[in-house]
N, C-alpha and C. Protein backbone atom coordinates (compact mmCIF):
# COMPACT_ATOMS: atom_id res chain seq x y z
N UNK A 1 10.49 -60.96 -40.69
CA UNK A 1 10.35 -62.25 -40.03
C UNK A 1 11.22 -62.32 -38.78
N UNK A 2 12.62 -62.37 -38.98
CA UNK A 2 13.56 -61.93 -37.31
C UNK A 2 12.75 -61.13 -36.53
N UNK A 3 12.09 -59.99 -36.91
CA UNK A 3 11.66 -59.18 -35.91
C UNK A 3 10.52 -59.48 -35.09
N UNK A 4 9.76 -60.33 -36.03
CA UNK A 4 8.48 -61.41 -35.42
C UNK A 4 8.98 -62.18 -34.66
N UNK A 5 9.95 -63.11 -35.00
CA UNK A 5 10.42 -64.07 -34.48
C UNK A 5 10.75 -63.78 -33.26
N UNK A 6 11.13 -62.36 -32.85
CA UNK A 6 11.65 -61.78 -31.38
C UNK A 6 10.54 -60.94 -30.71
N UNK A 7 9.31 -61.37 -30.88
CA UNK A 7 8.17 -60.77 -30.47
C UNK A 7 7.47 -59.56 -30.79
N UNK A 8 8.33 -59.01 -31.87
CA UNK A 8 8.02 -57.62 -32.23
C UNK A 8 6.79 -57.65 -33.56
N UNK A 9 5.65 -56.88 -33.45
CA UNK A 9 4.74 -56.62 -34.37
C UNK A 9 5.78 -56.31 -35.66
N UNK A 10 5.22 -56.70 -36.87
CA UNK A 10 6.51 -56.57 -37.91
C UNK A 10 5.76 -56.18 -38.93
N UNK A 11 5.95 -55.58 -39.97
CA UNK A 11 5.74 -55.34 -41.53
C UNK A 11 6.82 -55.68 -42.15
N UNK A 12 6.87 -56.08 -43.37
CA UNK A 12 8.16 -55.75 -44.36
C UNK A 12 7.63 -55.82 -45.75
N UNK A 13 7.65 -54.05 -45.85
CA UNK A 13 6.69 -53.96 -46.79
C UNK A 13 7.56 -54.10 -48.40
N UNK A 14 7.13 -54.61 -49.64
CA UNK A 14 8.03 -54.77 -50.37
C UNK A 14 7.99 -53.20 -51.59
N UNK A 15 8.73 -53.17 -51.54
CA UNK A 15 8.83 -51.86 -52.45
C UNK A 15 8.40 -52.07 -53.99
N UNK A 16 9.18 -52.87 -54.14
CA UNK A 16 8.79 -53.24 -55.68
C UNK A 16 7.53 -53.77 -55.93
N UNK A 17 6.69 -54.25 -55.44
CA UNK A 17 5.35 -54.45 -55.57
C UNK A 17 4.27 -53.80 -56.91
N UNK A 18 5.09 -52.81 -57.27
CA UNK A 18 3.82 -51.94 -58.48
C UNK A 18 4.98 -52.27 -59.29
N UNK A 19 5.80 -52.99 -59.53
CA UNK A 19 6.50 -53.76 -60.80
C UNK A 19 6.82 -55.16 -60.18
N UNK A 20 5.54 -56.06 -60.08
CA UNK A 20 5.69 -57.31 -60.00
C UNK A 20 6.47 -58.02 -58.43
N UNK A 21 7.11 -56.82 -57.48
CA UNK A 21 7.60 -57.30 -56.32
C UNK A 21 9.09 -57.87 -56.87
N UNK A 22 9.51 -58.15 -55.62
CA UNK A 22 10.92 -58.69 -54.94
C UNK A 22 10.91 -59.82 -56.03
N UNK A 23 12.35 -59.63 -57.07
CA UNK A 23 12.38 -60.43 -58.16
C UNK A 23 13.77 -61.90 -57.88
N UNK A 24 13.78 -62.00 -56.61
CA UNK A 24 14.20 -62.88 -55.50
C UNK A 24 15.68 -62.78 -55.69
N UNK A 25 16.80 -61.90 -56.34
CA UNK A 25 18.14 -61.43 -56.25
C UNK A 25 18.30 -59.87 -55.94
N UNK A 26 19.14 -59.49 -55.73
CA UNK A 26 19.39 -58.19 -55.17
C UNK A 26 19.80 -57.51 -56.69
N UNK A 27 20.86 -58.26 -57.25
CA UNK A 27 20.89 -57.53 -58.76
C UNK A 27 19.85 -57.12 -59.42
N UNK A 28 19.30 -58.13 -59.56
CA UNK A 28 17.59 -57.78 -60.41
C UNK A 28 16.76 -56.46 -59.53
N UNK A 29 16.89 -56.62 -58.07
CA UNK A 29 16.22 -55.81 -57.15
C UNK A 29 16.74 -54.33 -57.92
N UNK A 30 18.20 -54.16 -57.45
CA UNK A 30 18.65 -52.79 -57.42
C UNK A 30 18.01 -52.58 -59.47
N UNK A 31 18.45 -53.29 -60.05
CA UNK A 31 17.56 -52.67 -61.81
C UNK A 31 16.26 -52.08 -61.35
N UNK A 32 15.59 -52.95 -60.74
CA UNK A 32 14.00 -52.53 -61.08
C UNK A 32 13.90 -51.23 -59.72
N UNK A 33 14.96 -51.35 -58.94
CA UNK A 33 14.37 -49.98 -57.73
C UNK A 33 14.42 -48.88 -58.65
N UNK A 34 15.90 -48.78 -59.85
CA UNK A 34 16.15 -47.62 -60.66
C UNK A 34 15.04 -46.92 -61.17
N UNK A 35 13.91 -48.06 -61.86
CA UNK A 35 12.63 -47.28 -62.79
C UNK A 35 11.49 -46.99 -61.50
N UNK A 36 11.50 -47.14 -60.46
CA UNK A 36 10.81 -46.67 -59.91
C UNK A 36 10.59 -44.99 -59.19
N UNK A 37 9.53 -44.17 -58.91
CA UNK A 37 9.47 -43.36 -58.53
C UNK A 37 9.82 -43.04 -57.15
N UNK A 38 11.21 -42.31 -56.84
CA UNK A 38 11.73 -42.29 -55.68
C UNK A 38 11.08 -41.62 -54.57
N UNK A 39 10.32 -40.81 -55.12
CA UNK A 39 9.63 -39.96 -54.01
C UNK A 39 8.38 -40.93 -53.39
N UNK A 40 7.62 -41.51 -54.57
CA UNK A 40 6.99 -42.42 -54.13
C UNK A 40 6.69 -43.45 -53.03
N UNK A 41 8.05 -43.96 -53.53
CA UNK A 41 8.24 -45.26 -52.95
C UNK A 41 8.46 -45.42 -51.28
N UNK A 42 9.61 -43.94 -51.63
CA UNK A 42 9.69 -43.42 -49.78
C UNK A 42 7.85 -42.87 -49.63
N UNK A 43 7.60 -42.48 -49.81
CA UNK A 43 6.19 -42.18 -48.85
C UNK A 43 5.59 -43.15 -48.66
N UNK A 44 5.49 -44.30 -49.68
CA UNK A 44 4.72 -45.63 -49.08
C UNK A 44 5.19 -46.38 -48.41
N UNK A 45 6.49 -46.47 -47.94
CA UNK A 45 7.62 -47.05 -46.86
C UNK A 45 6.94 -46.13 -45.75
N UNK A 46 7.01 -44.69 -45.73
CA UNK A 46 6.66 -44.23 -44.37
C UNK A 46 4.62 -43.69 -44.09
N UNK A 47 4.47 -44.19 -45.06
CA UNK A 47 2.58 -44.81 -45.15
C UNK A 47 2.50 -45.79 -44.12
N UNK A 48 3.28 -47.01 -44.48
CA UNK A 48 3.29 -48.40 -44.12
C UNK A 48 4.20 -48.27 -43.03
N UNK A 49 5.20 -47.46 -42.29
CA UNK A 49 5.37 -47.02 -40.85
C UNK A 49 4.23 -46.95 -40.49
N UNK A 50 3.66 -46.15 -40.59
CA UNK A 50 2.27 -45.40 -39.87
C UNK A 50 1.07 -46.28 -39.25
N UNK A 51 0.81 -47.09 -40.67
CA UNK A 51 0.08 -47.72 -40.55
C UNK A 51 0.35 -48.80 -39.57
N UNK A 52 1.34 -49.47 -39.35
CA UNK A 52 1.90 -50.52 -38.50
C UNK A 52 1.34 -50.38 -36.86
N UNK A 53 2.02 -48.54 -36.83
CA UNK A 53 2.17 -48.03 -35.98
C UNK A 53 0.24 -47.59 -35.24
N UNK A 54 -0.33 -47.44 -36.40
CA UNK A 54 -1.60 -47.77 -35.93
C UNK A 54 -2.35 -48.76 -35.49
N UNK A 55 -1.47 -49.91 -35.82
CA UNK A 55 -2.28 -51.54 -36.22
C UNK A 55 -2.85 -51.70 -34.46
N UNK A 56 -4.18 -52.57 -35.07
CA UNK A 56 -4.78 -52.31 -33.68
C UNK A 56 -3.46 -53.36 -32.29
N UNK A 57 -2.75 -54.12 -32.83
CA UNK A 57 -2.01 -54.41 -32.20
C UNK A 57 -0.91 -54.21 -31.71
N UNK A 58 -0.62 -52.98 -32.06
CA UNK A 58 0.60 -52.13 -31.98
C UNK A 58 0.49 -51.44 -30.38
N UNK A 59 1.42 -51.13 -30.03
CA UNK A 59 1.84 -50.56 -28.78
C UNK A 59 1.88 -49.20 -28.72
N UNK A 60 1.97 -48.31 -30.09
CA UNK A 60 2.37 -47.40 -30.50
C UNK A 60 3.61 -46.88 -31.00
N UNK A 61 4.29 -47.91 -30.22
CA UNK A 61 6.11 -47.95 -30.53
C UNK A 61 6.01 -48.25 -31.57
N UNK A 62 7.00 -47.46 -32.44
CA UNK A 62 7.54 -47.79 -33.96
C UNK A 62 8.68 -47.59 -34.04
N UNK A 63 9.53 -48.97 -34.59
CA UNK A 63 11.06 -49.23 -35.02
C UNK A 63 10.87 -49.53 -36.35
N UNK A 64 12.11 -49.04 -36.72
CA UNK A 64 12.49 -49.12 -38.37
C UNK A 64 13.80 -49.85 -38.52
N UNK A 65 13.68 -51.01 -39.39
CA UNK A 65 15.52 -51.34 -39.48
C UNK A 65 15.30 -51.49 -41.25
N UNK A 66 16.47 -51.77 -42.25
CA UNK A 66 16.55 -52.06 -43.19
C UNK A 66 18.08 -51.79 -43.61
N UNK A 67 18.18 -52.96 -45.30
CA UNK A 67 19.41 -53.28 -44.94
C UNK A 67 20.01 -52.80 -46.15
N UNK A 68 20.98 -51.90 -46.76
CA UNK A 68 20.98 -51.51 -47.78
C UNK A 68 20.19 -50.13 -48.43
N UNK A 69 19.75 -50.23 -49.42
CA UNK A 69 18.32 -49.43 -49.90
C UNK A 69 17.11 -49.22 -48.36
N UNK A 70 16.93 -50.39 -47.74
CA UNK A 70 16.25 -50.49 -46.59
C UNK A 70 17.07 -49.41 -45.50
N UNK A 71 18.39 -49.64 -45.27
CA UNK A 71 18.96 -48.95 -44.44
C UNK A 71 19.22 -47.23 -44.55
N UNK A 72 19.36 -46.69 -46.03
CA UNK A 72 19.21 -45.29 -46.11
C UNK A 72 17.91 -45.29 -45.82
N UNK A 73 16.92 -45.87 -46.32
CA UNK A 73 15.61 -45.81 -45.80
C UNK A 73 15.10 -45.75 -44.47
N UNK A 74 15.59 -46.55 -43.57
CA UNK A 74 15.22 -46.40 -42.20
C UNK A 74 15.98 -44.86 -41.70
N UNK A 75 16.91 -44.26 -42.11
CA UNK A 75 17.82 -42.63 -42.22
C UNK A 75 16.69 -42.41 -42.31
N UNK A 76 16.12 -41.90 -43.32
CA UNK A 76 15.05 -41.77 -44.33
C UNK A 76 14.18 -40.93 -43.47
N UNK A 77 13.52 -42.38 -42.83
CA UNK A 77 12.18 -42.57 -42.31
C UNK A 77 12.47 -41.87 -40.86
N UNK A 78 13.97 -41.75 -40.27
CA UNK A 78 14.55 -41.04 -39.04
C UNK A 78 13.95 -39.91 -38.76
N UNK A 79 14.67 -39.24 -40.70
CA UNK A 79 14.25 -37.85 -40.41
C UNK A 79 12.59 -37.13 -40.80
N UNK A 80 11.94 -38.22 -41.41
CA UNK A 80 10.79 -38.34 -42.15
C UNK A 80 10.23 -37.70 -40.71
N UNK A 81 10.00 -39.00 -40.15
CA UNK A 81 8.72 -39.29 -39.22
C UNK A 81 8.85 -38.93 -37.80
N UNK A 82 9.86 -37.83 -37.42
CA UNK A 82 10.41 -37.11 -36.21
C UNK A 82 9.76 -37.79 -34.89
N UNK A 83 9.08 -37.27 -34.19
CA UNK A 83 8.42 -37.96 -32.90
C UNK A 83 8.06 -38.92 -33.32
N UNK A 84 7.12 -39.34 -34.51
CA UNK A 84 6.59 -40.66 -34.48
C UNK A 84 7.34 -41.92 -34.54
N UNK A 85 8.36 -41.99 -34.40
CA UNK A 85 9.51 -42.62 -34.89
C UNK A 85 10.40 -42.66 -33.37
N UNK A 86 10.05 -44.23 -32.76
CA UNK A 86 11.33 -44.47 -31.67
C UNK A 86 12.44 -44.94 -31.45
N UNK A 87 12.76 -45.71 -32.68
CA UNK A 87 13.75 -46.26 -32.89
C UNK A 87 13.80 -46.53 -34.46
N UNK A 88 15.17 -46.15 -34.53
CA UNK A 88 16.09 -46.51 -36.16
C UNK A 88 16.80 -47.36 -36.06
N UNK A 89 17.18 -48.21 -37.09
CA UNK A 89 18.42 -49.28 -37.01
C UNK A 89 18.79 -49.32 -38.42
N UNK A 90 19.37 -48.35 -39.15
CA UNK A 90 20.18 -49.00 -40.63
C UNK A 90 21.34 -49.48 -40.38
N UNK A 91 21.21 -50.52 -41.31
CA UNK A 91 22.25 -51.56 -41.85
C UNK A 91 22.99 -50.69 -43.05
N UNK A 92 24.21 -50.14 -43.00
CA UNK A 92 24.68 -50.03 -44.04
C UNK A 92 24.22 -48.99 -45.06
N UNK A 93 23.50 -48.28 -44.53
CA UNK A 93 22.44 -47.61 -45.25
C UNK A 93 23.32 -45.83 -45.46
N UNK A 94 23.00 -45.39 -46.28
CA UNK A 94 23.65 -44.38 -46.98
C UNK A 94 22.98 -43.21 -45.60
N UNK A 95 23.06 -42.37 -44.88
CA UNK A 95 22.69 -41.24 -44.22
C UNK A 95 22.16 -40.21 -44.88
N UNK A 96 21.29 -39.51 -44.10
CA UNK A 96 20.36 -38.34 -45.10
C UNK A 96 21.05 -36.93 -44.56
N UNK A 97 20.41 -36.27 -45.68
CA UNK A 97 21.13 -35.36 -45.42
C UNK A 97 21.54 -34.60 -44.54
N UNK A 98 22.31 -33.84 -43.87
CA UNK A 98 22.18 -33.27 -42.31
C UNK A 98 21.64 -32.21 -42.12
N UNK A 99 21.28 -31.43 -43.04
CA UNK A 99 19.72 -30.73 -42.97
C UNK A 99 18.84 -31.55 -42.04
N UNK A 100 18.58 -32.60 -42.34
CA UNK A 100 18.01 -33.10 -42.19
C UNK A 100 17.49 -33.76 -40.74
N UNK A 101 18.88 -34.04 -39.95
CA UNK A 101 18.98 -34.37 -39.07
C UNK A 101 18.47 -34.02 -37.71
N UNK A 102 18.14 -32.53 -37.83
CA UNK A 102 17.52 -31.89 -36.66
C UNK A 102 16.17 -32.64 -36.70
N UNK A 103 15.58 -33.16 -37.73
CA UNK A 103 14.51 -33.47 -37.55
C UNK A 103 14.22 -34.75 -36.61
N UNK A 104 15.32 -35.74 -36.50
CA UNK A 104 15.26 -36.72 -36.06
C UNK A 104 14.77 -36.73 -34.38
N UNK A 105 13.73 -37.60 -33.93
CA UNK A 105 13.77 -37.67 -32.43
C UNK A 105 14.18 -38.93 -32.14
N UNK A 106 13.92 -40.05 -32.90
CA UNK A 106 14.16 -41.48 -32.73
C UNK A 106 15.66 -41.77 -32.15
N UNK A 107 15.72 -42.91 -31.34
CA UNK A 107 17.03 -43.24 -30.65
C UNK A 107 17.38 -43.63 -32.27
N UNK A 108 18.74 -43.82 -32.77
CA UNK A 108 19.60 -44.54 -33.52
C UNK A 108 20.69 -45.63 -33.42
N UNK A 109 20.50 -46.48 -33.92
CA UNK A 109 21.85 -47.50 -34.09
C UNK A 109 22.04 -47.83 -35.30
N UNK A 110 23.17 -47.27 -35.86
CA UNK A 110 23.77 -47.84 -37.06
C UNK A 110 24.80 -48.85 -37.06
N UNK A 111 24.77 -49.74 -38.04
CA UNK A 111 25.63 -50.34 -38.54
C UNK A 111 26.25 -50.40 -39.60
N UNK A 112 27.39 -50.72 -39.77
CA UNK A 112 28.33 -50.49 -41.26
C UNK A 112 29.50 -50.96 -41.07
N UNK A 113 29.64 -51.85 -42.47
CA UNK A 113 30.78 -53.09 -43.01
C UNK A 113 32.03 -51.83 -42.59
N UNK A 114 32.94 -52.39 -42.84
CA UNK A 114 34.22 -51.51 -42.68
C UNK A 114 34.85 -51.52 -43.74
N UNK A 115 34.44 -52.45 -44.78
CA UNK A 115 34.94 -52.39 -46.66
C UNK A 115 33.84 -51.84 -47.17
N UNK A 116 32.96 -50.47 -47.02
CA UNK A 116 32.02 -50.05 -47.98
C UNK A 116 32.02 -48.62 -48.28
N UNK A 117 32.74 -48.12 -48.86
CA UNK A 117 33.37 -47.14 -48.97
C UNK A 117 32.16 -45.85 -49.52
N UNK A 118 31.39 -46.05 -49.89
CA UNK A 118 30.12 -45.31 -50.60
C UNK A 118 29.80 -44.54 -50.01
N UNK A 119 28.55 -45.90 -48.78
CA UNK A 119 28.14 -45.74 -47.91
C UNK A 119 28.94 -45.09 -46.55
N UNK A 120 30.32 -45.70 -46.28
CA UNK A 120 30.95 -45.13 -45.20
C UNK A 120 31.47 -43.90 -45.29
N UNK A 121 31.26 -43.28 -46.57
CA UNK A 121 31.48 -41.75 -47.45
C UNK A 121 30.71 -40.78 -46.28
N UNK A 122 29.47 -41.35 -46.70
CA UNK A 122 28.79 -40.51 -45.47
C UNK A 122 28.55 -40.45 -44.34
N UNK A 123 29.03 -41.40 -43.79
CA UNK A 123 29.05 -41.41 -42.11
C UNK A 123 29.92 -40.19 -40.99
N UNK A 124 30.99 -40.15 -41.71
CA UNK A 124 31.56 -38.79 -40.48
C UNK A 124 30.46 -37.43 -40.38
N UNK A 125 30.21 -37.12 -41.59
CA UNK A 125 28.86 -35.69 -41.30
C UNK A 125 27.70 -36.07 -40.40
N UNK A 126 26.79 -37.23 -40.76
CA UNK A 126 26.14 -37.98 -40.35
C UNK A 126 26.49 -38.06 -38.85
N UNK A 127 27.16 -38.38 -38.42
CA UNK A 127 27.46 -38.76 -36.99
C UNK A 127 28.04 -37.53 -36.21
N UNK A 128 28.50 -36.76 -37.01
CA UNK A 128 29.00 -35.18 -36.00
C UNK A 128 27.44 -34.40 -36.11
N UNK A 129 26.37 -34.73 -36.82
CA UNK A 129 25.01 -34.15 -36.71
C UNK A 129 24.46 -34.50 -36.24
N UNK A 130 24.28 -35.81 -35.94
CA UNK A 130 23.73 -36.69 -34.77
C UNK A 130 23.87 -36.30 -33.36
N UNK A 131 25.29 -36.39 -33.29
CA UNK A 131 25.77 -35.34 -32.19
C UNK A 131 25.31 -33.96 -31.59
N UNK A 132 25.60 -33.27 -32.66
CA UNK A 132 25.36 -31.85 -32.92
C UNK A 132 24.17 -31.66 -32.18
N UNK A 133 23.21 -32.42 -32.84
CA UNK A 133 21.18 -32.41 -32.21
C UNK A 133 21.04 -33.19 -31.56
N UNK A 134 21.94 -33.46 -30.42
CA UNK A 134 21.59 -34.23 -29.13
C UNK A 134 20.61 -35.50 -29.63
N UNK A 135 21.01 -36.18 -30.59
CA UNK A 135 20.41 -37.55 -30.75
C UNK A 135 21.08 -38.14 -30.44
N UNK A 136 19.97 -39.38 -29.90
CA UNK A 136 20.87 -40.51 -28.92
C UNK A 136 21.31 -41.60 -30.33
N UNK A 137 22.15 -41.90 -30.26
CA UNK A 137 22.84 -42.82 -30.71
C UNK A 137 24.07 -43.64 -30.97
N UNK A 138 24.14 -44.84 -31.53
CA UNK A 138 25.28 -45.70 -31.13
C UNK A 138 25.13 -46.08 -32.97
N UNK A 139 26.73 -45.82 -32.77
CA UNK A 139 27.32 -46.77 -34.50
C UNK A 139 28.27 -47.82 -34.37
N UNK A 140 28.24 -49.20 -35.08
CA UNK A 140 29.31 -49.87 -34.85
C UNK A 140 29.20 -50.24 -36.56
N UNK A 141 30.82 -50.67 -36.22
CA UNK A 141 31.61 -51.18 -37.64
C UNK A 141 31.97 -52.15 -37.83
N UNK A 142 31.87 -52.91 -38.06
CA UNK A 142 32.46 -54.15 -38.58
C UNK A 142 33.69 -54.81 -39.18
N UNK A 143 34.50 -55.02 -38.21
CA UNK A 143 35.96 -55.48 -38.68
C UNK A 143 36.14 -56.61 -39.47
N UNK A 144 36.67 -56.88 -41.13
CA UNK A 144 36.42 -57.54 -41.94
C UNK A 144 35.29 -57.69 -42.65
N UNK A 145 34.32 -56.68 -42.67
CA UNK A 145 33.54 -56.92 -43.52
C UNK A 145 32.91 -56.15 -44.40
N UNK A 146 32.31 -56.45 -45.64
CA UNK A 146 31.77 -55.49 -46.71
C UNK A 146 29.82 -55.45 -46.61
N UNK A 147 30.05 -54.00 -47.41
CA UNK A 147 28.42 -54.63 -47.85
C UNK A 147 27.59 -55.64 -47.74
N UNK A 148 26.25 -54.96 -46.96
CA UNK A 148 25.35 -56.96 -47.42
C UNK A 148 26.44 -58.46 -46.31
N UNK A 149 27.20 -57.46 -45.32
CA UNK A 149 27.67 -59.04 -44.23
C UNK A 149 26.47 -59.39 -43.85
N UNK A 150 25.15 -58.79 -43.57
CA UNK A 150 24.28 -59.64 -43.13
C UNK A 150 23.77 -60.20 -44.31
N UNK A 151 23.32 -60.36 -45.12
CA UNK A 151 22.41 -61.13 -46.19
C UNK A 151 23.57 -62.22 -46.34
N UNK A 152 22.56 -63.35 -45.79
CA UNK A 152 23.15 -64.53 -45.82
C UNK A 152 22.98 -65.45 -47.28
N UNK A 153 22.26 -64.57 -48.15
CA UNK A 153 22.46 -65.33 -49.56
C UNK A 153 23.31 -65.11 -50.39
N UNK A 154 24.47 -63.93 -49.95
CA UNK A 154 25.54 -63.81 -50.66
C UNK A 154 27.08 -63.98 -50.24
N UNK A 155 28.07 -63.87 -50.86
CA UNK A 155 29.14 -64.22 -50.61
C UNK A 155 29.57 -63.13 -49.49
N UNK A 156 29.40 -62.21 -49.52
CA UNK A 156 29.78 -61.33 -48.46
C UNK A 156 29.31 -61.18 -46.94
N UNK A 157 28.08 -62.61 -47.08
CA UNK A 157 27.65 -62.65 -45.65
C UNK A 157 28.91 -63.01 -44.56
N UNK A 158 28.73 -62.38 -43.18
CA UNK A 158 29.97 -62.58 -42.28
C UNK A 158 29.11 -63.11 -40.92
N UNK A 159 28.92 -64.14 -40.71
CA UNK A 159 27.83 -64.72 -39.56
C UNK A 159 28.13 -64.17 -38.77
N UNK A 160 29.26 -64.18 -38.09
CA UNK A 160 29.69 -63.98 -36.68
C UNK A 160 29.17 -62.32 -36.33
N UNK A 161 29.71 -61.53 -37.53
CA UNK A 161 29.57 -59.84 -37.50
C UNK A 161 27.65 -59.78 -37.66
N UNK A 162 26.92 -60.68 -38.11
CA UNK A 162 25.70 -60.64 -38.40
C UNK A 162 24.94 -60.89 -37.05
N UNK A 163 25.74 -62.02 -36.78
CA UNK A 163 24.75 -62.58 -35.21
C UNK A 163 25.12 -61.27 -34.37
N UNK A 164 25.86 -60.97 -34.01
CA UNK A 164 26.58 -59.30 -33.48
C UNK A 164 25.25 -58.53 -33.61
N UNK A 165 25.13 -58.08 -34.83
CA UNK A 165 24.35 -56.63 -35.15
C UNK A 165 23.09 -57.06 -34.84
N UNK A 166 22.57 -58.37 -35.18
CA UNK A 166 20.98 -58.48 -34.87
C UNK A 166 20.99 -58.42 -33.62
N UNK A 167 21.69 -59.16 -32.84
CA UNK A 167 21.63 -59.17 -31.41
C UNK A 167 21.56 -57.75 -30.84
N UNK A 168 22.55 -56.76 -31.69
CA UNK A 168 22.37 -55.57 -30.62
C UNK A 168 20.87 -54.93 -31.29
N UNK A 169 20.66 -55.14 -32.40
CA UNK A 169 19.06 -54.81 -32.91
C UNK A 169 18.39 -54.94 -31.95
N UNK A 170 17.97 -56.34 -31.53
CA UNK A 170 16.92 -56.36 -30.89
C UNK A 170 17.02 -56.05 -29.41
N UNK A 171 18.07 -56.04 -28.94
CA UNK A 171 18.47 -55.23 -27.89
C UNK A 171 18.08 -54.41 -27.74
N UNK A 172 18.66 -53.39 -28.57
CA UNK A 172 17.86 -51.54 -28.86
C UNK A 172 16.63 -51.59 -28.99
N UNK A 173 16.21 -52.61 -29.83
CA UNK A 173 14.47 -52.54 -29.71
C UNK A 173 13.34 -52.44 -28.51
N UNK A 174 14.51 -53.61 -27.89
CA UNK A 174 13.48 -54.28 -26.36
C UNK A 174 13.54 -52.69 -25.75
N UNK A 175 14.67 -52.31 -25.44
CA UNK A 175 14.96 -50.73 -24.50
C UNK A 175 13.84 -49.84 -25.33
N UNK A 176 13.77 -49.44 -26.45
CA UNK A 176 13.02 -48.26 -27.21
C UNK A 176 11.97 -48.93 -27.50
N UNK A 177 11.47 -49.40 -27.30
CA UNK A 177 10.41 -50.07 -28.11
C UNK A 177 9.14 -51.09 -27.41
N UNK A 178 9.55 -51.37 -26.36
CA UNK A 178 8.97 -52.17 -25.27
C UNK A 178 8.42 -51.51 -24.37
């Protein structure tokens, strides 16, 4: 919806859908992502790239953002969907492997809390491979904040650090994507 809202053709496709869909909390979410088929689920995330990217209203440009599970996913879909793929934006999102990384052509912008220790596990490899394969990209961090600062339905939302990252989102978008 933000991404509509800023003129951009949008999908947001729900993953959970072949067990009843988005069970409207993130706790309940992350249970039911567990029984699902992982290989799956990523190919119908980067199905539903494709398809977007075909839609007769599409430009051809295809951006990926997601926030969490969404955000290793948009990694994901980085190294998935090489040329077809112009822009990445994970939120927080865990990095793929750096095998992996050569594959990437898409510009990148990451973001990540500065209390998420998991996720920020993998960011130094991630970003010296990025490097490494002359991918363009920009990471910022977030001073004071954890996991999920953007999801404004939980306690860890941080507005100020949120209005920040969308803003430079759609920024990166308009440049890659327009």
């Amino acid at each position: 919806r933000r991404a509509a809202d800023d003129g951009f053709l949008a999908l947001a496709p729900d993953g959970l859908y072949p067990i009843a869909g988005y069970p409207g909390n993130d706790d309940d979410g992350r249970a039911m992502q567990k029984i699902l088929d992982q290989t799956k689920l990523r190919q119908d995330m980067a199905n539903s790239a494709r398809y977007l990217k075909s839609h007769e209203l599409s430009n051809r440009k295809l951006g990926v953002t997601g926030f969490c599970w969404g955000g290793a996913t948009s990694n994901f879909l980085a190294a998935t969907l090489g040329d077809e793929l112009n822009a990445a934006v994970p939120y927080y999102g865990r990095a793929p492997e750096t095998s992996a990384v050569p594959n990437i052509s898409a510009a990148v912008m990451a973001h990540y809390a500065e209390e998420d220790p998991k996720v920020n596990a993998t960011r130094p490899d991630y970003e010296t491979a990025l490097k490494a394969n002359g991918v363009r990209h920009q990471i910022y961090s977030y001073a004071g904040t954890r996991h999920g600062f953007h999801n404004n339905s939980t306690p860890r939302f941080n507005e100020k650090a949120a209005d920040l990252a969308w803003q430079r989102t759609i920024a990166f978008f308009k440049e890659h994507l327009v």
